[in-house]
Protein backbone atom coordinates (compact mmCIF):
# COMPACT_ATOMS: atom_id res chain seq x y z
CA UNK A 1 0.00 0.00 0.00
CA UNK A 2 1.57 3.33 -1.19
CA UNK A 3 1.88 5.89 1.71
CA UNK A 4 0.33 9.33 1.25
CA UNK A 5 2.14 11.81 0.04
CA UNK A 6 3.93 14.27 3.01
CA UNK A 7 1.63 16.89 3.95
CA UNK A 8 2.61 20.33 2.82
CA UNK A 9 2.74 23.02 5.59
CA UNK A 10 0.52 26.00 4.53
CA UNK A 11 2.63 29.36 4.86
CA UNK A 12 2.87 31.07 7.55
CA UNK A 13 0.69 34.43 8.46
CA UNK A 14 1.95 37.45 8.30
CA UNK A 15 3.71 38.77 11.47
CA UNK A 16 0.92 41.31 12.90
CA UNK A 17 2.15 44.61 13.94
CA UNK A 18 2.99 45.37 17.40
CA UNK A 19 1.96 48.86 19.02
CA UNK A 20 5.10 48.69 21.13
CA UNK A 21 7.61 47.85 18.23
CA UNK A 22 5.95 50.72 15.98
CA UNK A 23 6.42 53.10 18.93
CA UNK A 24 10.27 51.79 19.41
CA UNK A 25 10.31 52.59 15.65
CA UNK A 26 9.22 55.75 16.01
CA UNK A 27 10.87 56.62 18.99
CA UNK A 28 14.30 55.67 16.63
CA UNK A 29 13.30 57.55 13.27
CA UNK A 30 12.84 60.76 15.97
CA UNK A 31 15.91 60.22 17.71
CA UNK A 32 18.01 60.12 14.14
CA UNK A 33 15.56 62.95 12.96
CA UNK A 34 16.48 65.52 15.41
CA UNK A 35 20.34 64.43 15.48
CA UNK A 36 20.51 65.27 11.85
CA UNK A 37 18.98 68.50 12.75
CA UNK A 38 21.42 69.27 15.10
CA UNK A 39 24.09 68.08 13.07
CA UNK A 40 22.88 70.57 10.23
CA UNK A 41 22.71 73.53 12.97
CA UNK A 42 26.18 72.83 14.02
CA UNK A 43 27.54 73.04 10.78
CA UNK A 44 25.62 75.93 9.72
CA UNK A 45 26.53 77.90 12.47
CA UNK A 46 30.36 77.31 12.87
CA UNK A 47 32.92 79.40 12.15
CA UNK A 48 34.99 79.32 9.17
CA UNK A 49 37.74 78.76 11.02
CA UNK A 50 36.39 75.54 13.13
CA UNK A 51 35.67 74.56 10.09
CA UNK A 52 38.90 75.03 8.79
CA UNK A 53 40.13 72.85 11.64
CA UNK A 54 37.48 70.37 11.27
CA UNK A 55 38.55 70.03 7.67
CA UNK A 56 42.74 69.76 8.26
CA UNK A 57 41.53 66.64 10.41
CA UNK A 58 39.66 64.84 7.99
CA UNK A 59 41.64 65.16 5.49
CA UNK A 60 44.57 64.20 8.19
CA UNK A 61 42.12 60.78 8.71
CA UNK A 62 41.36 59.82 5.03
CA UNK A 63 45.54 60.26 4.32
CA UNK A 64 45.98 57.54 7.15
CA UNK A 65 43.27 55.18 5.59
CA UNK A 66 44.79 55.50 2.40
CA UNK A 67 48.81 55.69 2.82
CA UNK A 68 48.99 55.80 7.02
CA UNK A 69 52.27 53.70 5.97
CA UNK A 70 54.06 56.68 4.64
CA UNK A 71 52.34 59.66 6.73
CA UNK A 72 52.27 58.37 10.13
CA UNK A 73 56.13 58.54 10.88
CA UNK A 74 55.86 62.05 9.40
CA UNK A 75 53.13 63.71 10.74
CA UNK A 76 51.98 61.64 13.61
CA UNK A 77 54.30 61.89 17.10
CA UNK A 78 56.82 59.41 17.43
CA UNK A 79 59.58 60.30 20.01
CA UNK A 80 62.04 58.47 18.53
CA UNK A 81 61.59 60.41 15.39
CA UNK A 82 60.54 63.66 16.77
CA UNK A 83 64.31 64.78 17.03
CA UNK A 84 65.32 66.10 14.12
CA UNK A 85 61.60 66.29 12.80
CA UNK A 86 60.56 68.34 15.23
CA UNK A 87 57.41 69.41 13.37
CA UNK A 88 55.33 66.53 14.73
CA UNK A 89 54.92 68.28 17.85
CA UNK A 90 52.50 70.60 16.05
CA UNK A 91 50.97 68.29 13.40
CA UNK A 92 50.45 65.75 15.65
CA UNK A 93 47.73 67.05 16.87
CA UNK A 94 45.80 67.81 13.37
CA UNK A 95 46.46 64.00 12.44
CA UNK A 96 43.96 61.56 13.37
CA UNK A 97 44.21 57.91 13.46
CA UNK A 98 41.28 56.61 15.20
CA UNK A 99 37.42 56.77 13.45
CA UNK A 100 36.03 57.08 17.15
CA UNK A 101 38.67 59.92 18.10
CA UNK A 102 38.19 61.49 14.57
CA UNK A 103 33.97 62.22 15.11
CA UNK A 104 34.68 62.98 18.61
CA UNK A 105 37.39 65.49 17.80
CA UNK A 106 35.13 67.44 14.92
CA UNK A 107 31.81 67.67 16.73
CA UNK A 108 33.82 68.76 19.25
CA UNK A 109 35.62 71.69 18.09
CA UNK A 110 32.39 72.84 15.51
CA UNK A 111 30.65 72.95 18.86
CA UNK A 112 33.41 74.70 20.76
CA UNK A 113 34.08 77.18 18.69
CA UNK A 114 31.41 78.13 17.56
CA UNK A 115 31.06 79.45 21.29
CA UNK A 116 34.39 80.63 22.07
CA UNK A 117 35.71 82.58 18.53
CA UNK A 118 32.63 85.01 18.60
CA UNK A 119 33.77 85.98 22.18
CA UNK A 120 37.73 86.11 22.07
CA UNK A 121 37.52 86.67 18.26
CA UNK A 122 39.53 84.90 15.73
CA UNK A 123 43.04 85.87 16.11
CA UNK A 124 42.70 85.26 20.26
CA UNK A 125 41.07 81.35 19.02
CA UNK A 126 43.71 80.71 16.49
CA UNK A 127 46.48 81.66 19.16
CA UNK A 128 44.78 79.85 22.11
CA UNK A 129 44.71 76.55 19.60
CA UNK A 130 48.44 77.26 18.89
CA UNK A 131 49.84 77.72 22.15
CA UNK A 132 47.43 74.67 23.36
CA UNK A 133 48.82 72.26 20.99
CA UNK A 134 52.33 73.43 20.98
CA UNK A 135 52.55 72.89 24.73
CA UNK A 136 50.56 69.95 24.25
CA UNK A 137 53.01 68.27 21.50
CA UNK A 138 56.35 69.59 23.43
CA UNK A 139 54.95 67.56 26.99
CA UNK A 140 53.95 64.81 25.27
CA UNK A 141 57.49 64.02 24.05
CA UNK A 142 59.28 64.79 26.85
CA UNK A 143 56.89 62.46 29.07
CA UNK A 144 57.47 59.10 26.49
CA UNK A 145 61.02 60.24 26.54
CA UNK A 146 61.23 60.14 30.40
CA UNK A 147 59.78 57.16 30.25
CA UNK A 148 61.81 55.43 28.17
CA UNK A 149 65.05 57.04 29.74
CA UNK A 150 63.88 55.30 33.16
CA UNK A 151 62.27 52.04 31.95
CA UNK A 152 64.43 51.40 29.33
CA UNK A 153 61.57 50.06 27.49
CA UNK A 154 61.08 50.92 23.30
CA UNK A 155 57.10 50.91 23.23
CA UNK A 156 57.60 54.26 24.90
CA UNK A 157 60.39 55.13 22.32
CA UNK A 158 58.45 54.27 19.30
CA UNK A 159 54.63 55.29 20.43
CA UNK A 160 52.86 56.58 17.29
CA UNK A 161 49.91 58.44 18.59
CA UNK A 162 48.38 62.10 16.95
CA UNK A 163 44.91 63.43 17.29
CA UNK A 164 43.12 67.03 18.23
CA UNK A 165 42.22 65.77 22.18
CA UNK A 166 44.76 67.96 23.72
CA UNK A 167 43.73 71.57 22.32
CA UNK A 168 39.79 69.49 22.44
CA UNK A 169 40.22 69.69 26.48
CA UNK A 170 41.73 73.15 26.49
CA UNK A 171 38.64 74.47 24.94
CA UNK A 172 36.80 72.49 27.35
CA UNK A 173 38.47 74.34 30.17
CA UNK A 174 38.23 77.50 28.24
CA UNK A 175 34.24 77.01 27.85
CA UNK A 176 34.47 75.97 31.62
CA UNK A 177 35.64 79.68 32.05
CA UNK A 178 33.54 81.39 29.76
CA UNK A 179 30.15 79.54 29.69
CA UNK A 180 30.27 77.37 32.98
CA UNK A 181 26.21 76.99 33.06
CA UNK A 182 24.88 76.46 29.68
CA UNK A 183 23.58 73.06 28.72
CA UNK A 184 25.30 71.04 26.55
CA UNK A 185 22.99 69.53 23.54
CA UNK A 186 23.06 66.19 23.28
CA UNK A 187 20.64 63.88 21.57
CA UNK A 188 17.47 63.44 23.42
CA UNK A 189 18.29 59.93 25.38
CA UNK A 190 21.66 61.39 26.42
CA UNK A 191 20.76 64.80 27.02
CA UNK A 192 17.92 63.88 29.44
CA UNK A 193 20.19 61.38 31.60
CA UNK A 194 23.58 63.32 31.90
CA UNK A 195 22.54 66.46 31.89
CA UNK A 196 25.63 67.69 31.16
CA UNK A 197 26.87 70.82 31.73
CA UNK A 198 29.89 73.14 30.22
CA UNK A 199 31.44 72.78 33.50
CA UNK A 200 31.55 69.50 33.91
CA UNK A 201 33.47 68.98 30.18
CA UNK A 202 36.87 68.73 31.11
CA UNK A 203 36.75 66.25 33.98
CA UNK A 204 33.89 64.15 31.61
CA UNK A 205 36.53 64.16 28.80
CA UNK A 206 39.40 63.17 30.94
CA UNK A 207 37.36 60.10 32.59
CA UNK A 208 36.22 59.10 29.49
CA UNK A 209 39.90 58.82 27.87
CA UNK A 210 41.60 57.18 31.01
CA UNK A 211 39.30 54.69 30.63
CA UNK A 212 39.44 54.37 27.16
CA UNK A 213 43.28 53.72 27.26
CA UNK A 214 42.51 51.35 29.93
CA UNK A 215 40.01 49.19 28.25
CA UNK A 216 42.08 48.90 24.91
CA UNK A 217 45.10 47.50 26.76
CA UNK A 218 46.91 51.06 27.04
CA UNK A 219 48.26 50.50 23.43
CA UNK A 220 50.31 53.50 21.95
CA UNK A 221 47.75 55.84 20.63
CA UNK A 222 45.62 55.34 23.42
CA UNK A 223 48.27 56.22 25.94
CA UNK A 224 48.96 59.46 23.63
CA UNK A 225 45.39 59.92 23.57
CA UNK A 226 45.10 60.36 27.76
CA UNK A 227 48.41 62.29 27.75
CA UNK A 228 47.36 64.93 25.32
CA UNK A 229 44.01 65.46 27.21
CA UNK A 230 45.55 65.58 30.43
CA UNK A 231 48.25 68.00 29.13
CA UNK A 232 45.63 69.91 26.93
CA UNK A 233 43.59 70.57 30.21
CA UNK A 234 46.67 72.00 32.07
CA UNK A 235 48.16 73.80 29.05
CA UNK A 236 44.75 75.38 28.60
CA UNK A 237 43.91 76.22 32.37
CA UNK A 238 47.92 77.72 32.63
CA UNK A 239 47.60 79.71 29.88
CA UNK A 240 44.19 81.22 30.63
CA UNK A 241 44.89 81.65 34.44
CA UNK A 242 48.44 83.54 34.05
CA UNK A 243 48.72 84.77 30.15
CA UNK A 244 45.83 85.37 28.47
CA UNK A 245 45.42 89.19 27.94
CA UNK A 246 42.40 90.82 29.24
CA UNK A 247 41.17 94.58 29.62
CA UNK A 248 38.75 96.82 31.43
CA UNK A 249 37.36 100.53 30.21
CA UNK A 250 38.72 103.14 32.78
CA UNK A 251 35.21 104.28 32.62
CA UNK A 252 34.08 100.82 34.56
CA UNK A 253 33.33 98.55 32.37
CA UNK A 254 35.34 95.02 32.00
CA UNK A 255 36.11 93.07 29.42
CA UNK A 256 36.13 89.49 28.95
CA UNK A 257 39.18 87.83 29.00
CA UNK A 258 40.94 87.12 25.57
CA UNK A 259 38.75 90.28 24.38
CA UNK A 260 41.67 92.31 24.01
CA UNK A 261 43.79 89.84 22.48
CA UNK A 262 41.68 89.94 19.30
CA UNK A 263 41.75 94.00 19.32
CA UNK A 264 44.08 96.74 20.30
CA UNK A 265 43.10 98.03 23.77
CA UNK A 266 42.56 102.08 23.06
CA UNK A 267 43.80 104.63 25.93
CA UNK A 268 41.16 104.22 28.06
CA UNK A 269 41.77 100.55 28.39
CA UNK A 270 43.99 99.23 31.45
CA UNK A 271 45.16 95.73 30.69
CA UNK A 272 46.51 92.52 32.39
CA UNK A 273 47.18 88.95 32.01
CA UNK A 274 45.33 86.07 33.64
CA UNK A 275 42.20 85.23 35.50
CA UNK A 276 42.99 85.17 38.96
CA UNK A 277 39.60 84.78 40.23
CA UNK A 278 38.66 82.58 42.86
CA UNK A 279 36.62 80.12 41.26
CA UNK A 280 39.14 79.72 38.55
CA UNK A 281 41.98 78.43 40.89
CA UNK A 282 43.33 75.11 39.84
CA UNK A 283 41.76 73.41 42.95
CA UNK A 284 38.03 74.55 41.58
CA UNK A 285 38.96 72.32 38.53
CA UNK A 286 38.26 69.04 40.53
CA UNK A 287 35.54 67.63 42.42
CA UNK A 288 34.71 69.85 46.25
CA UNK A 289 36.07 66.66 48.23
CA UNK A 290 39.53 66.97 46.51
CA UNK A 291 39.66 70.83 46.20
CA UNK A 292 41.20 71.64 49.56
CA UNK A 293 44.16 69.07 48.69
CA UNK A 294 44.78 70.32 45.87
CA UNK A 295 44.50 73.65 47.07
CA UNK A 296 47.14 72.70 49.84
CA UNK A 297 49.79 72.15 47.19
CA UNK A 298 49.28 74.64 44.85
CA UNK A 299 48.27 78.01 46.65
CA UNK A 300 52.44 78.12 47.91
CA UNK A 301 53.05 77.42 44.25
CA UNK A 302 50.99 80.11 43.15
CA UNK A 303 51.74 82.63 46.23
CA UNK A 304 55.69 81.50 45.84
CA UNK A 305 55.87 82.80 41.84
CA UNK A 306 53.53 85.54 41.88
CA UNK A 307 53.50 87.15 45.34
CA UNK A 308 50.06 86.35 45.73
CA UNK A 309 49.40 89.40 44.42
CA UNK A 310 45.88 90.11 42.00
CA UNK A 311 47.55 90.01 38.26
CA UNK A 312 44.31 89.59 36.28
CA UNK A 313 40.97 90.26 36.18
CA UNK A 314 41.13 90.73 39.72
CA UNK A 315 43.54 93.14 39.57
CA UNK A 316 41.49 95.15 37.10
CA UNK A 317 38.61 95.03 39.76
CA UNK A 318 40.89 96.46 42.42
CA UNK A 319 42.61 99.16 40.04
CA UNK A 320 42.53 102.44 41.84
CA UNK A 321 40.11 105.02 40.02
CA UNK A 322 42.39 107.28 37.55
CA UNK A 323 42.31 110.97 37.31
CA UNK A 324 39.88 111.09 34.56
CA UNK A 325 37.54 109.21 36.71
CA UNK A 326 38.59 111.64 39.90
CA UNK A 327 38.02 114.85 37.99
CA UNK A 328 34.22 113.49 36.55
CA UNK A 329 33.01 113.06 40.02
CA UNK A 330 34.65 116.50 41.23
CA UNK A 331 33.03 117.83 38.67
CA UNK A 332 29.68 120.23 39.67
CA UNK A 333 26.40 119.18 38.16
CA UNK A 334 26.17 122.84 36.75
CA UNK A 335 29.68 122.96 34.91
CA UNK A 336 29.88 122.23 32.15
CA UNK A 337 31.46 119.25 30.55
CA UNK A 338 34.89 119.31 29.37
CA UNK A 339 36.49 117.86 25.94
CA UNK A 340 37.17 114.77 27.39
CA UNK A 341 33.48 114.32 29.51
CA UNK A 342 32.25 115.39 26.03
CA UNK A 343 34.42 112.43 24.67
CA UNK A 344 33.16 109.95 27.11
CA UNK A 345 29.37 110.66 26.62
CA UNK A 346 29.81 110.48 22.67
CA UNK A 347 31.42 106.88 23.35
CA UNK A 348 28.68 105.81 25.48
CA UNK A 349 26.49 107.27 22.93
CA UNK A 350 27.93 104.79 20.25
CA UNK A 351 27.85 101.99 22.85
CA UNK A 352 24.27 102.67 23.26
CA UNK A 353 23.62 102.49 19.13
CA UNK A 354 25.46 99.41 19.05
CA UNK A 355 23.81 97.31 21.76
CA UNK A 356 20.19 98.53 20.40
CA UNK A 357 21.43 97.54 17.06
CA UNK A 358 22.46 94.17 18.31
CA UNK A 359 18.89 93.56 20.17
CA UNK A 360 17.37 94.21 16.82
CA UNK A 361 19.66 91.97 15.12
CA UNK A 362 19.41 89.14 17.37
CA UNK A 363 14.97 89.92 17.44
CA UNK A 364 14.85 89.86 13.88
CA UNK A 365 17.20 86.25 13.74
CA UNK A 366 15.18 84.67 16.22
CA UNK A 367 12.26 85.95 14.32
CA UNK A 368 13.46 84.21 11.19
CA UNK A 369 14.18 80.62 12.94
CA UNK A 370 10.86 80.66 14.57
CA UNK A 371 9.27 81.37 11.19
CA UNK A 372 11.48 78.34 9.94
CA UNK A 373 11.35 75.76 12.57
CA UNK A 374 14.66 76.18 13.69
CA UNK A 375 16.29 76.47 17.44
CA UNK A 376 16.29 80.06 18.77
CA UNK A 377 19.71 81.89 17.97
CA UNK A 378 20.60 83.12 20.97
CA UNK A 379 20.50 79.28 22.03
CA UNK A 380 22.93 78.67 18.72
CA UNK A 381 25.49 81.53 19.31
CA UNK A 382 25.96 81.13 23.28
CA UNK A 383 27.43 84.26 24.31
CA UNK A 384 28.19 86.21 21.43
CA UNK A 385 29.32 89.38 21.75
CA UNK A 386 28.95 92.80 20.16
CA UNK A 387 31.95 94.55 19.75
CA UNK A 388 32.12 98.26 20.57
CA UNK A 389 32.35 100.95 17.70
C-alpha cells in the first residue's frame, strides 16, 4: 500500500504589527531625525575657522586610511623620530588615526568654537589653539622620553599616537571659564540622563579617555590619547589663568578675557594677564572633596611665583580710580562738561547704538528661525558678543 504523500505546511501568516515595536520605531526615526537636525545647525553655524580645523583633520584621517604607511612617521608623534623632525609636535595634533577619536574630535571643536571665537575673536582662538597644541606636542614628548630614559623600554620610544584631544580639552576648560552653566545639547536619550553641563566637560573628557586607554590595553595611541588630554587641560587652564590678555574701560566697564587679544586696547583701556579669580583656581577644577588638597599644594606654588598678588581680572577690579575718573566726580552738576566728559558721553552714545542695534539683530534672527522651525539663535550663538564701535 503506497503511503500518502507528506503533507505540505501552509505558509505562515503574516507577522501582525505590534503597538510597542511601531512606537520603538518611532521613537528611533525621531531620535536620528532631530540628530541630523542638530548636526545641520552645528555646521551651519560654525565658524569658518572651526571649520577650517574640522577640515585639516579629515583630510589628516582619510591620508591615514589611504597611505597611514608613509604619513604616520611624518606627521603623527613618534619620540624616537621627533628629534630632528621636530614638526610633529604641532601636526600631531591635526592628524587623526582613530574613526572614534576622529567624530569625537570634529563635533567637538564645531561645537566649541562656535562658542568661544565670537567671544575672544579669531586671532585670540587661532592663538589659544596654537599655544594649546604646541605645549601639548612639546609635553607629550618629553613624558614618552622620560619614560623610556627610566624604563628602558622601546614601546615608549616608538609610540605613534596624533589626534586634536589635547587643544579638544583646552577648549573644554576655556568654555568651563567662559560659559560654565549652559547646557550642553546632546541627543534626546543622552541629554535627558547626563545632563551635562559646560562645566563639567573637562573632567567628563578626561574620565572618558583614562578609561578608554585602559580598556584597549593602554596601546600607543591610546596612551597618547590620555596624555594629550591631560596636558591639553593643564596647558589650557595655565595659559588662561596667568597669560591670556584681558582689559577693562577706565570708565568701569570690564572686558572678557581674551577680548583684548583679538583688538588693540585704546587709551582708556587698562590691561593685564590672567584670571585670577577665585573660582578659577586650579583646585576649583576638581571635584569639592579633593579641592582643599589640591589647594594645599598649589596656593604656595601660586603665592611663591607671583607674590600672591591680583595680576588679572582681579587686579582690574581692584585698580585704583584714575584721574579722569577723579576729575568726573569732582566735577559740579552745573559745569559744564569738558572735551574729554564730552568724549566719554559720545562713546557711550555709540555703545548705546550698538547694543540697540544688536537687540534688533538678534529679534529679527530669532524671528526668522521661529518662522522656519529652527532652534532660537541666541540658544545657537551662546554668548556672542557685540563689539564696541
Amino acid at each position: 500500500m503506497a503511503s500518502a504523500p507528506p503533507r505540505v505546511a501552509d505558509d505562515p501568516p503574516a507577522p501582525v504589527s505590534s503597538p510597542a515595536r511601531d512606537r520603538a520605531v518611532e521613537e528611533v526615526d525621531r531620535v536620528f531625525r532631530i540628530v541630523k537636525e542638530e548636526l545641520g545647525v552645528l555646521v551651519k553655524t560654525s565658524t569658518p575657522t572651526t571649520k577650517l580645523i574640522a577640515g585639516a583633520l579629515a583630510c589628516s584621517f582619510v591620508a591615514h586610511l589611504l597611505l597611514g604607511r608613509w604619513t604616520a612617521p611624518v606627521l603623527a608623534l613618534v619620540p624616537e623620530k621627533t628629534v630632528p623632525r621636530v614638526w610633529n609636535v604641532i601636526t600631531s595634533g591635526f592628524y587623526e588615526m582613530n574613526a572614534l577619536s576622529f567624530a569625537v574630535d570634529v563635533l567637538g571643536v564645531l561645537y566649541l568654537g562656535r562658542l568661544l571665537e565670537p567671544i575672544w575673536g579669531t586671532a585670540e582662538f587661532v592663538r589659544f589653539v596654537a599655544v594649546a597644541q604646541c605645549s601639548v606636542g612639546v609635553a607629550a614628548f618629553a613624558t614618552m622620553y622620560a619614560l623610556y630614559v627610566c624604563t628602558r623600554s622601546q614601546f615608549f620610544l616608538f609610540a605613534q599616537f596624533g589626534g586634536f584631544h589635547g587643544v579638544l580639552v583646552a577648549l573644554t576648560v576655556a568654555l568651563r571659564q567662559q560659559l560654565p552653566e549652559e547646557r550642553v545639547p546632546l541627543p534626546p536619550p543622552l541629554g535627558a540622563a547626563l545632563r551635562l553641563r559646560n562645566k563639567h566637560l573637562p573632567g567628563a573628557y578626561l574620565v572618558a579617555a583614562g578609561v578608554w586607554s585602559v580598556a584597549n590595553g593602554a596601546k600607543h595611541h591610546h596612551i597618547g590619547l590620555w596624555l594629550f588630554a591631560a596636558y591639553g587641560a593643564l596647558a589650557g587652564w595655565c595659559y588662561l589663568r596667568y597669560f591670556q590678555r584681558v582689559r577693562r574701560s577706565r570708565r568701569g566697564d570690564a572686558a572678557a578675557a581674551g577680548e583684548a587679544g583679538g583688538a588693540r586696547p585704546s587709551d582708556g583701556d587698562d590691561v593685564a594677564f590672567g584670571d585670577d579669580r577665585e573660582e578659577f583656581e586650579f583646585a576649583a577644577q576638581f571635584p569639592d572633596a579633593c579641592a582643599p588638597a589640591v589647594r594645599f599644594v598649589t596656593d604656595p606654588i601660586h603665592a611663591l611665583v607671583f607674590g600672591g598678588k591680583p595680576r588679572g581680572w582681579s587686579a582690574l577690579a581692584a585698580a585704583p580710580p584714575t584721574l579722569e575718573s577723579a576729575e568726573s566726580a569732582a566735577r559740579s552738576p552745573d559745569e559744564p562738561p569738558t572735551e574729554n566728559a564730552e568724549s566719554a558721553a559720545e562713546t557711550e552714545t555709540r555703545r548705546a547704538r550698538a547694543a540697540r542695534g544688536a537687540r534688533l539683530l538678534e529679534e529679527r534672527l530669532e524671528t526668522g528661525a521661529r518662522a522656519n522651525g529652527k532652534p532660537r539663535a541666541s540658544d545657537e550663538r551662546g554668548a556672542l558678543r557685540v563689539n564696541e564701535l
